[in-house]
Protein backbone atom coordinates (compact mmCIF):
# COMPACT_ATOMS: atom_id res chain seq x y z
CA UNK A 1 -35.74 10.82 -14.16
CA UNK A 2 -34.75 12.51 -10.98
CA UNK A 3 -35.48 13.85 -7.97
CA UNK A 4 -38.23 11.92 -5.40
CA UNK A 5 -40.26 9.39 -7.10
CA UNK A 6 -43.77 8.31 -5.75
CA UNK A 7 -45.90 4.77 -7.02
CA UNK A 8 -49.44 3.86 -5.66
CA UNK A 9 -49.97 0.22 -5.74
CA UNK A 10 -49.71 -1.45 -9.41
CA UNK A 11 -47.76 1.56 -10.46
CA UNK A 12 -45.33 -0.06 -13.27
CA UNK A 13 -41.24 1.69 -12.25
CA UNK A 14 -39.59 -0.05 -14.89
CA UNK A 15 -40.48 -3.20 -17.09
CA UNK A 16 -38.34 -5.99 -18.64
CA UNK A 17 -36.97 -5.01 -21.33
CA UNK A 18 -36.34 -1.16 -20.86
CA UNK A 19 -33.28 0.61 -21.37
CA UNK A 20 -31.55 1.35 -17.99
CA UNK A 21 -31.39 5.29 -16.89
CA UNK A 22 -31.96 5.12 -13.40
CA UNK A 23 -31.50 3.07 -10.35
CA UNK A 24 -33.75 3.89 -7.33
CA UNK A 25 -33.64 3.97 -2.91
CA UNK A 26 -36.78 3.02 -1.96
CA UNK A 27 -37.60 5.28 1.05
CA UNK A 28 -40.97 4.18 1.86
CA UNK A 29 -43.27 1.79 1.05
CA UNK A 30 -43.15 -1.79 -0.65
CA UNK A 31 -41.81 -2.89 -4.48
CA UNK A 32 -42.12 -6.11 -6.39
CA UNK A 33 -39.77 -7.71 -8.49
CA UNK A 34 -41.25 -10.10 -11.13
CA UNK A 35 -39.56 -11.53 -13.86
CA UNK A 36 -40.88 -14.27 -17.03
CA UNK A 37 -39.92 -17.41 -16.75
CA UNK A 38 -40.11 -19.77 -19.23
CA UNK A 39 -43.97 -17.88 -20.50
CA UNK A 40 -44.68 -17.84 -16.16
CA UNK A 41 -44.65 -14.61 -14.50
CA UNK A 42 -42.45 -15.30 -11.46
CA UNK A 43 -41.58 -12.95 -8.44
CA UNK A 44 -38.02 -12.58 -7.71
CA UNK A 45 -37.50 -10.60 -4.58
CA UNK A 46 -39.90 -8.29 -1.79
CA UNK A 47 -38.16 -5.29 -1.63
CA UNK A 48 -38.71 -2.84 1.40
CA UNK A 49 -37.73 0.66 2.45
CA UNK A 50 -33.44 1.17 2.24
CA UNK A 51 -33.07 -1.56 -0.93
CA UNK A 52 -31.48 -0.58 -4.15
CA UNK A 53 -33.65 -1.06 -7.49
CA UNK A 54 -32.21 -1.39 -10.51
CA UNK A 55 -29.15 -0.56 -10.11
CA UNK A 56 -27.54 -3.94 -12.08
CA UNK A 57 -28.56 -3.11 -15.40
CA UNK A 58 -27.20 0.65 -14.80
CA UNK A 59 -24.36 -0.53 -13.82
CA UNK A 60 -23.80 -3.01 -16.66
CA UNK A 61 -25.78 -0.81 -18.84
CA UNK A 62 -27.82 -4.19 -19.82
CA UNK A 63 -31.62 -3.84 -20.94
CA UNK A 64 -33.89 -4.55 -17.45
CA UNK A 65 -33.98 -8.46 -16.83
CA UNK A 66 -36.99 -7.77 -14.22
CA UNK A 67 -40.20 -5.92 -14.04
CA UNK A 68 -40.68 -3.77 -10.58
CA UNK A 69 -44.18 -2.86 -9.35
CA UNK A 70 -45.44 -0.96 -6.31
CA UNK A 71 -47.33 -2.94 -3.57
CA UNK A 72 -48.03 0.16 -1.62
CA UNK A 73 -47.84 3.95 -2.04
CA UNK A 74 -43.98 4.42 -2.06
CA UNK A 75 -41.59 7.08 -2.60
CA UNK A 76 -38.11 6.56 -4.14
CA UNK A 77 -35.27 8.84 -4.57
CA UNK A 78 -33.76 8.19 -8.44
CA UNK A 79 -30.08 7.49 -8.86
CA UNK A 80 -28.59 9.03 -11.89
CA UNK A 81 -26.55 6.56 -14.26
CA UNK A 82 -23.74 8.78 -14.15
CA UNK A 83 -23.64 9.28 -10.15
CA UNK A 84 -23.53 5.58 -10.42
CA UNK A 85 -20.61 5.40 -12.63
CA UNK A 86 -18.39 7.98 -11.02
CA UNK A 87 -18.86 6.12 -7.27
CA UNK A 88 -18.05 2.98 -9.08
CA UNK A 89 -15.07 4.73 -11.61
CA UNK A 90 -13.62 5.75 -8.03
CA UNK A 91 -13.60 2.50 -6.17
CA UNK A 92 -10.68 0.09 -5.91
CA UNK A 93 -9.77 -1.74 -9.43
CA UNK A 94 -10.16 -4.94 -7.44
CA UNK A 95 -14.08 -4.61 -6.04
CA UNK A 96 -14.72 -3.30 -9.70
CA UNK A 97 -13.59 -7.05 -10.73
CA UNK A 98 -15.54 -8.58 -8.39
CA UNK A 99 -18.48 -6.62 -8.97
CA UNK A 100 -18.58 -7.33 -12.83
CA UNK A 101 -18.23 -11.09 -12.27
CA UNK A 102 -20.88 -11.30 -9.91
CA UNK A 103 -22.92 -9.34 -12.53
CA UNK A 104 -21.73 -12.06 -15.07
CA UNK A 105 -23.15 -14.73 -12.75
CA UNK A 106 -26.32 -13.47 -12.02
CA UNK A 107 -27.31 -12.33 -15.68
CA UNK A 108 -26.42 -16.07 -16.57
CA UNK A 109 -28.44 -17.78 -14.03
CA UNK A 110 -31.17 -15.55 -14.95
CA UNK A 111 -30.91 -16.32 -18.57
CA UNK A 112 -30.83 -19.61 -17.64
CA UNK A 113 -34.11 -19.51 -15.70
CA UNK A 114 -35.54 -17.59 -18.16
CA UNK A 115 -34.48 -20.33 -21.23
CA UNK A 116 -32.47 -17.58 -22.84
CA UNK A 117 -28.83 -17.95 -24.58
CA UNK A 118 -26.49 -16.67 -21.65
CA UNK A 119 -24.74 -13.39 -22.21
CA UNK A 120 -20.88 -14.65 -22.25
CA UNK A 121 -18.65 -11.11 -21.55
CA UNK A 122 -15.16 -11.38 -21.30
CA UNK A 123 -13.47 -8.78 -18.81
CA UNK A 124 -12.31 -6.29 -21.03
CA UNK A 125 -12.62 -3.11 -19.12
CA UNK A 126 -9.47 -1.83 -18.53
CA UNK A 127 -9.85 -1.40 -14.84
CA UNK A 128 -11.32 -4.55 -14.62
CA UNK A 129 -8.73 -6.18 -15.85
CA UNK A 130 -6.01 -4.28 -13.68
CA UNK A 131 -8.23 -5.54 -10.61
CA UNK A 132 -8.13 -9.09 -11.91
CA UNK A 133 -4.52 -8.84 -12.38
CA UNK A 134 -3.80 -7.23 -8.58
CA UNK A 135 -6.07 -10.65 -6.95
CA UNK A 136 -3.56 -12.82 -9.38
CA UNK A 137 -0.67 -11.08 -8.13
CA UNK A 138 -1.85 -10.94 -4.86
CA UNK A 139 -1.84 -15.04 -4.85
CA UNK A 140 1.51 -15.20 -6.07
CA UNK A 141 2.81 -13.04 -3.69
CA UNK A 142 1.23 -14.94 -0.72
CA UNK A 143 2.74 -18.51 -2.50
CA UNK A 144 6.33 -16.48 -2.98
CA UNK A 145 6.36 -15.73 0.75
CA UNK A 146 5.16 -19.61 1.62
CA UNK A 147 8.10 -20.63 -0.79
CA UNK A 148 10.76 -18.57 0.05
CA UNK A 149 10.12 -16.42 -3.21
CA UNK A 150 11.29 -13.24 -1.72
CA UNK A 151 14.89 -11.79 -1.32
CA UNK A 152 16.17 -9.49 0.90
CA UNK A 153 19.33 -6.81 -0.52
CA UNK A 154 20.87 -4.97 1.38
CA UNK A 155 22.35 -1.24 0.64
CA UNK A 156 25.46 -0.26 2.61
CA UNK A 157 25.70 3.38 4.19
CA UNK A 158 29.02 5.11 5.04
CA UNK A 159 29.92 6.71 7.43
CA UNK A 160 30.96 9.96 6.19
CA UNK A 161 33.73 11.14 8.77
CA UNK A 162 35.08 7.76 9.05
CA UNK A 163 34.67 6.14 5.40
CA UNK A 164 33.66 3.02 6.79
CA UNK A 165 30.82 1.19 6.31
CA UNK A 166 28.19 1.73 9.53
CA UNK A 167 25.19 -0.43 8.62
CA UNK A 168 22.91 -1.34 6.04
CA UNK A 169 19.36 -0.70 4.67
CA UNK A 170 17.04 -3.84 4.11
CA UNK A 171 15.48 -4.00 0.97
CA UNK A 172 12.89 -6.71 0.26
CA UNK A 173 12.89 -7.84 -3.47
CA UNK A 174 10.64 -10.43 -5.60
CA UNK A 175 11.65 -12.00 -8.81
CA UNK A 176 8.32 -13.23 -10.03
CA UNK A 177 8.83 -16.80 -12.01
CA UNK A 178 7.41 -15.09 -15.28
CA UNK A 179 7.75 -11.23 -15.00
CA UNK A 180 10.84 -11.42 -13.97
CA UNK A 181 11.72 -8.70 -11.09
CA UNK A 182 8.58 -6.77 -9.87
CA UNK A 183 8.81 -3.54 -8.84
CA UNK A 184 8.96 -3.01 -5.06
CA UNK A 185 6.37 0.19 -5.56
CA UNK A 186 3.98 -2.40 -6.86
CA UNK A 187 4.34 -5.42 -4.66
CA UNK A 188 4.64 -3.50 -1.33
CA UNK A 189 1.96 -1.33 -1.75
CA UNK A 190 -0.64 -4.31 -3.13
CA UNK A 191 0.89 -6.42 0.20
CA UNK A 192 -0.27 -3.03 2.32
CA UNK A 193 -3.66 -3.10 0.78
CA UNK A 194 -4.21 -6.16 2.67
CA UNK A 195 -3.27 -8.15 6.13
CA UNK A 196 -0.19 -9.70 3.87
CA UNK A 197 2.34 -6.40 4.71
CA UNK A 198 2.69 -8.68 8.14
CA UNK A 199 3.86 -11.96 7.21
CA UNK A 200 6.09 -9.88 4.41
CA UNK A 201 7.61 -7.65 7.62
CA UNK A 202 7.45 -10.29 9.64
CA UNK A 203 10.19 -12.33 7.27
CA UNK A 204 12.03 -9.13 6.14
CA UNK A 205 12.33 -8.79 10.28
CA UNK A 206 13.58 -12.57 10.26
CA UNK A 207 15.79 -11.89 7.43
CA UNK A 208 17.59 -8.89 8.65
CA UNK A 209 18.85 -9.84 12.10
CA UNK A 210 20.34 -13.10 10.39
CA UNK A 211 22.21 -11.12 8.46
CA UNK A 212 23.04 -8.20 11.16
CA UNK A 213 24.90 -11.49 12.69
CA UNK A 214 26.75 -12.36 9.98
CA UNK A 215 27.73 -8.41 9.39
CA UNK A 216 28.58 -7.91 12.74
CA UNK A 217 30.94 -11.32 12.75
CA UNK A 218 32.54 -10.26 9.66
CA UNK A 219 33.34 -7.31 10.73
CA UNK A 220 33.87 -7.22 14.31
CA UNK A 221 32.46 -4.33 15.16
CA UNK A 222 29.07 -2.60 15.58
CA UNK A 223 27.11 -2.59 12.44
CA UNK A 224 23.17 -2.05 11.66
CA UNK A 225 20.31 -3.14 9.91
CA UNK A 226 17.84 -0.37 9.12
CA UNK A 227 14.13 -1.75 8.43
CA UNK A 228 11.15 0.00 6.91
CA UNK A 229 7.77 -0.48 8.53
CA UNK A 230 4.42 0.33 7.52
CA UNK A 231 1.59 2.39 8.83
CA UNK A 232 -0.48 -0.73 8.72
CA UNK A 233 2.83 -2.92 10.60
CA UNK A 234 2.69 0.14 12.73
CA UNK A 235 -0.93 -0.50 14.03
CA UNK A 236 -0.56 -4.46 14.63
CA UNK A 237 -0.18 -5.20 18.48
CA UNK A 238 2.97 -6.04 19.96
CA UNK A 239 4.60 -5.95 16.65
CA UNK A 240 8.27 -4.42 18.60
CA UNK A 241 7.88 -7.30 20.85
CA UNK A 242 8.42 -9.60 18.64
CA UNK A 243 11.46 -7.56 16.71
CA UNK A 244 13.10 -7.19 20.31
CA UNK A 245 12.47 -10.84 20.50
CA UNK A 246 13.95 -12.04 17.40
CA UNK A 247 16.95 -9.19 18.51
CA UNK A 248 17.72 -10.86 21.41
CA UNK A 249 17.28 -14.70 19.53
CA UNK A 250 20.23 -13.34 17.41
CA UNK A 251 21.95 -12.40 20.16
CA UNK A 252 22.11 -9.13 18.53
CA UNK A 253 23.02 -5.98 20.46
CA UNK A 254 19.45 -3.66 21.04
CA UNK A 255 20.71 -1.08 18.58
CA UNK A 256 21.50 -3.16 15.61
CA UNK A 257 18.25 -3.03 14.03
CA UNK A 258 17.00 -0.08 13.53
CA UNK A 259 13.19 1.15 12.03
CA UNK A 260 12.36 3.06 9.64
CA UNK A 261 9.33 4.79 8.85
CA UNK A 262 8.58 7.17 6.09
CA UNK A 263 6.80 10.69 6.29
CA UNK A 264 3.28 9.43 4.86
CA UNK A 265 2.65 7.37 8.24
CA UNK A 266 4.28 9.71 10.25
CA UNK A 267 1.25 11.73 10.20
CA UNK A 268 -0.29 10.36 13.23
CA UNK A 269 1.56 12.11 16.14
CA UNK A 270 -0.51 10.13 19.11
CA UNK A 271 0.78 6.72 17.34
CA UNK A 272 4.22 7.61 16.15
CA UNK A 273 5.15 9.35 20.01
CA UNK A 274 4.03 6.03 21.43
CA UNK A 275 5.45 4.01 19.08
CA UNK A 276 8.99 6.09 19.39
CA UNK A 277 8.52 6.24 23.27
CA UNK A 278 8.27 2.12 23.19
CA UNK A 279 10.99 2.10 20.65
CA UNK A 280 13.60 4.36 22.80
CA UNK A 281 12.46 2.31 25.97
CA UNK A 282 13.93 -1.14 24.47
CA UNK A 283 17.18 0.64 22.92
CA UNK A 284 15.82 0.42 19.59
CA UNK A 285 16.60 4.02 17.29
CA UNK A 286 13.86 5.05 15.14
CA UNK A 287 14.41 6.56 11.52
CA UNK A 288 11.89 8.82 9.48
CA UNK A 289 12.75 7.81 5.70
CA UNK A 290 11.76 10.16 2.37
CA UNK A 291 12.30 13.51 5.07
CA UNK A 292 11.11 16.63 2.67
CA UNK A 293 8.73 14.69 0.14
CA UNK A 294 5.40 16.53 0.57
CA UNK A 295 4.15 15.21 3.77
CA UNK A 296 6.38 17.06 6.48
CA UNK A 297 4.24 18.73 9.07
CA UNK A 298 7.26 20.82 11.04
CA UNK A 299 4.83 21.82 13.64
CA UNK A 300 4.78 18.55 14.69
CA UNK A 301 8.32 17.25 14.50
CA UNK A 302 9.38 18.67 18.34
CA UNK A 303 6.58 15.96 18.84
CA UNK A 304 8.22 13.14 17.27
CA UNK A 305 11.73 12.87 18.76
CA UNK A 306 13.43 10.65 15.82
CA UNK A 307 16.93 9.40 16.09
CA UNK A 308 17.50 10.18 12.35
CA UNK A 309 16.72 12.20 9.00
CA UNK A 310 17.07 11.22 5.85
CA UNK A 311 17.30 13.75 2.92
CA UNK A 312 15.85 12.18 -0.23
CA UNK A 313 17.64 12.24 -3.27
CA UNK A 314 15.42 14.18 -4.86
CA UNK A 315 17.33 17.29 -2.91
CA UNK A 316 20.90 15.52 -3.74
CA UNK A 317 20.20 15.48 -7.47
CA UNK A 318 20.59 19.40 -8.40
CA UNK A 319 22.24 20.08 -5.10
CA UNK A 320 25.50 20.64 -7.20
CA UNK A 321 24.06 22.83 -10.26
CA UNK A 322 21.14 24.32 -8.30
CA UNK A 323 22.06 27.22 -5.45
CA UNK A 324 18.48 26.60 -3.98
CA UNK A 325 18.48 22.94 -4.01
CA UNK A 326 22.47 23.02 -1.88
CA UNK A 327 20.18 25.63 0.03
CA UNK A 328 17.55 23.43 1.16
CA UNK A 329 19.73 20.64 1.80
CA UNK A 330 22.15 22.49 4.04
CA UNK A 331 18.38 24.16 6.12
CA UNK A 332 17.18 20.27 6.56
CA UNK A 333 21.07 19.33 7.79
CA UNK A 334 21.02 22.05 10.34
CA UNK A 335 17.71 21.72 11.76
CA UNK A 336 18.41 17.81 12.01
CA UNK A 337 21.51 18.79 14.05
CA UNK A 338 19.47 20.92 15.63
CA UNK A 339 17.18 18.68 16.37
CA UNK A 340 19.94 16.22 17.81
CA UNK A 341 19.22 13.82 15.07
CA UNK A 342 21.53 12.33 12.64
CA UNK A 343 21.61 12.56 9.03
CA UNK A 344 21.54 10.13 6.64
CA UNK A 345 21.80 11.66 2.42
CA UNK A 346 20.23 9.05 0.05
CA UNK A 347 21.40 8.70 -3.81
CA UNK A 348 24.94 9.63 -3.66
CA UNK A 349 26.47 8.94 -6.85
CA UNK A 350 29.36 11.24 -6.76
CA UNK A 351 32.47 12.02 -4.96
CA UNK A 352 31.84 15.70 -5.62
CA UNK A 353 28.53 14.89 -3.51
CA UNK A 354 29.75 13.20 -0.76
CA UNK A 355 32.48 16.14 -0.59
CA UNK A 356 29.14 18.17 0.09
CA UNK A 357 28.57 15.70 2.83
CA UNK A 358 31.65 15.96 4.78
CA UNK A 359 31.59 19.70 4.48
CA UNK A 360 28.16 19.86 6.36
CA UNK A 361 29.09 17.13 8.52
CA UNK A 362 26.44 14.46 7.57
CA UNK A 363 26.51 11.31 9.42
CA UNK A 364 25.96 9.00 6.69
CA UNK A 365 25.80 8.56 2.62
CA UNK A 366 23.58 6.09 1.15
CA UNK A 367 23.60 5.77 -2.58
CA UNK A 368 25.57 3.78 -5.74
CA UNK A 369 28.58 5.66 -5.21
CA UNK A 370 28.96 3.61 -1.36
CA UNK A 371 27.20 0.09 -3.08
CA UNK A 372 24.27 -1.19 -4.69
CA UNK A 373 21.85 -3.30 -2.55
CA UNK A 374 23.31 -6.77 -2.71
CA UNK A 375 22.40 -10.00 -1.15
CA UNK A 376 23.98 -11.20 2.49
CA UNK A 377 26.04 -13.88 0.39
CA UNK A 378 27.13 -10.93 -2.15
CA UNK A 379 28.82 -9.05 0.84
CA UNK A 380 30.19 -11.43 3.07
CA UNK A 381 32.01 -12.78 -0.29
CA UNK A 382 34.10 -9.30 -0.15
CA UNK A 383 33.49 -8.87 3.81
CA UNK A 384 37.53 -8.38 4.00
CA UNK A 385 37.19 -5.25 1.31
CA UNK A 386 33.74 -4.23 2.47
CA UNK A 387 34.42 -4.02 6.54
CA UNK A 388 37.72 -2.42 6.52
């Protein structure tokens, strides 16, 4: 069945029992839902012009439950089962979850009215149980951050004309109690599905100008802390208020904190230049992370007046076997200096690479060749080595 569908009063659309092909809009008009009951015909619901008909037993692909009957002429436009499925195949694994258990409930209640055995279904669909899993992780997540389950690391960056170490990147970690570490691509991106990326900034924020003090005191000298915001962070008012605040708690000069924001959410010009403006206007410097991974609009970046670049390793990897790789590298370096930005490489593992480095005149090297991200305790245990 597709394609408009017109009933005249008493006209039958689908009875108990029938298989489900179809769900229907009813665009005009008036329909009936009726149902037996324990031998008693009872109606359900009144349905008027905008409801959906039938569309839980497509979706579950369960035999009808109800009857549905015309009360008045009415015209309905049919739903295809498979239109139904793809909108529903392309929805978030977590609504598909909630969806099937609220299916769950209502077939049982209606059994239950009806004096039928309830259908018991476990979740079994593979997406279903992915968006079970990402609501149980979510949970633990919020009770890590109430607990003090999350870590911060911290990766040291050289500076490449000196050899000293200039600052640090702050990494936020979780060890989850049974699944051991969990991937930082997984946690951060289920936290920035939802309003919990704030309280999880909010302590990385916390975290990170504790431990710019503590750097800064060990070493004594200037030192940073680089920290990666979100696009969601990014849109939640006064949010560099209260960094410059917890900056000036420390007792922290403005630049030791830096922010970092990756390509993806630089994408909104209007934002980002008010966002850098603000930024610039408290001292604060203003990184765009992941530079050259897809998203790069260059007709935009005279907008977006960044204090630095930095290369992804994906360039550094082949930089040393691959003339076009070195090629691109050494185009993004020069239109950073350009640009009056500095540079900062990622994934140096090599001496050979950092030699690359000081030939173009990079500002800093980040990668397992300077340090592994460590915890604050980690490096102020070698702060004599680490600061020298």
């Amino acid at each position: 069945m597709s394609g408009d569908v017109r009933l005249q009063p008493g006209d039958v659309l689908f009875r108990e029992g029938d298989e489900p092909t179809t769900a229907f809009i009813l665009d005009e008009g008036q329909v009936e839902i009726r149902a037996t009951q324990r031998g008693q015909e009872v109606v359900l619901a009144l349905l008027g012009p905008g409801a959906i008909i039938g569309e839980m037993a497509v979706i579950d692909a369960a035999p009808r439950t109800a009857t549905a009957v015309a009360l008045t002429p009415c015209r309905l436009i049919a739903l295809d089962r498979a239109q139904i499925a793809e909108r529903i195949a392309g929805s978030d694994p977590v609504i598909r979850a909630l969806l099937q258990g609220t299916l769950q409930r209502y077939r049982s209640a209606l059994a239950a009215l009806q004096g039928s055995p309830a259908r018991q279904a476990a979740v079994e669909v593979p997406d279903e149980v992915a968006g079970v899993g990402k609501m149980r992780l979510e949970s633990q997540l919020r009770a890590a951050l109430d607990d003090g389950g999350l870590d911060v690391r911290y990766q040291p960056l050289l500076d490449v004309a000196s050899g000293r170490i200039a600052g640090f990147e702050a990494l936020v970690r979780w060890t989850h109690p049974e699944r051991g570490p969990i991937s930082p691509a997984e946690f951060v991106a289920l936290a920035e599905e939802t309003s919990l990326i704030v309280p999880v900034g909010e302590y990385v924020f916390d975290t990170a100008c504790a431990a710019a003090r503590d750097f800064i005191d060990a070493a004594g000298r200037p030192l940073f802390v680089a920290v990666n915001v979100s696009a969601r962070q990014l849109r939640e008012p006064g949010l560099l208020e209260r960094v410059i605040a917890r900056v000036d708690a420390a007792g922290l000069p403005r630049g030791s904190i830096k922010i970092e924001i990756t390509e993806s959410q630089a994408m909104d010009p209007v934002l980002m230049q008010g966002f850098i403006a603000l930024c610039h206007g408290h001292g604060v410097k203003v990184a765009l992370d992941d530079f050259g991974t897809g998203y790069s609009h260059l007709t935009q970046m005279h907008l977006l007046p960044f204090d630095t670049l930095k290369i992804d390793q994906g360039f550094v990897r082949n930089m040393l076997a691959d003339r076009r790789s070195m090629a691109i590298v050494e185009t993004i370096v020069a239109m950073a200096k350009a640009l009056e930005a500095s540079i900062v490489v990622e994934g140096i593992e090599s001496e050979a690479e950092l030699a690359v480095l000081k030939r173009l005149r990079c500002d800093y090297a980040q990668g397992w060749l300077v340090g592994k991200p460590q915890t604050r305790q980690e490096l102020l245990l070698h702060a004599e080595v680490l600061f020298t």
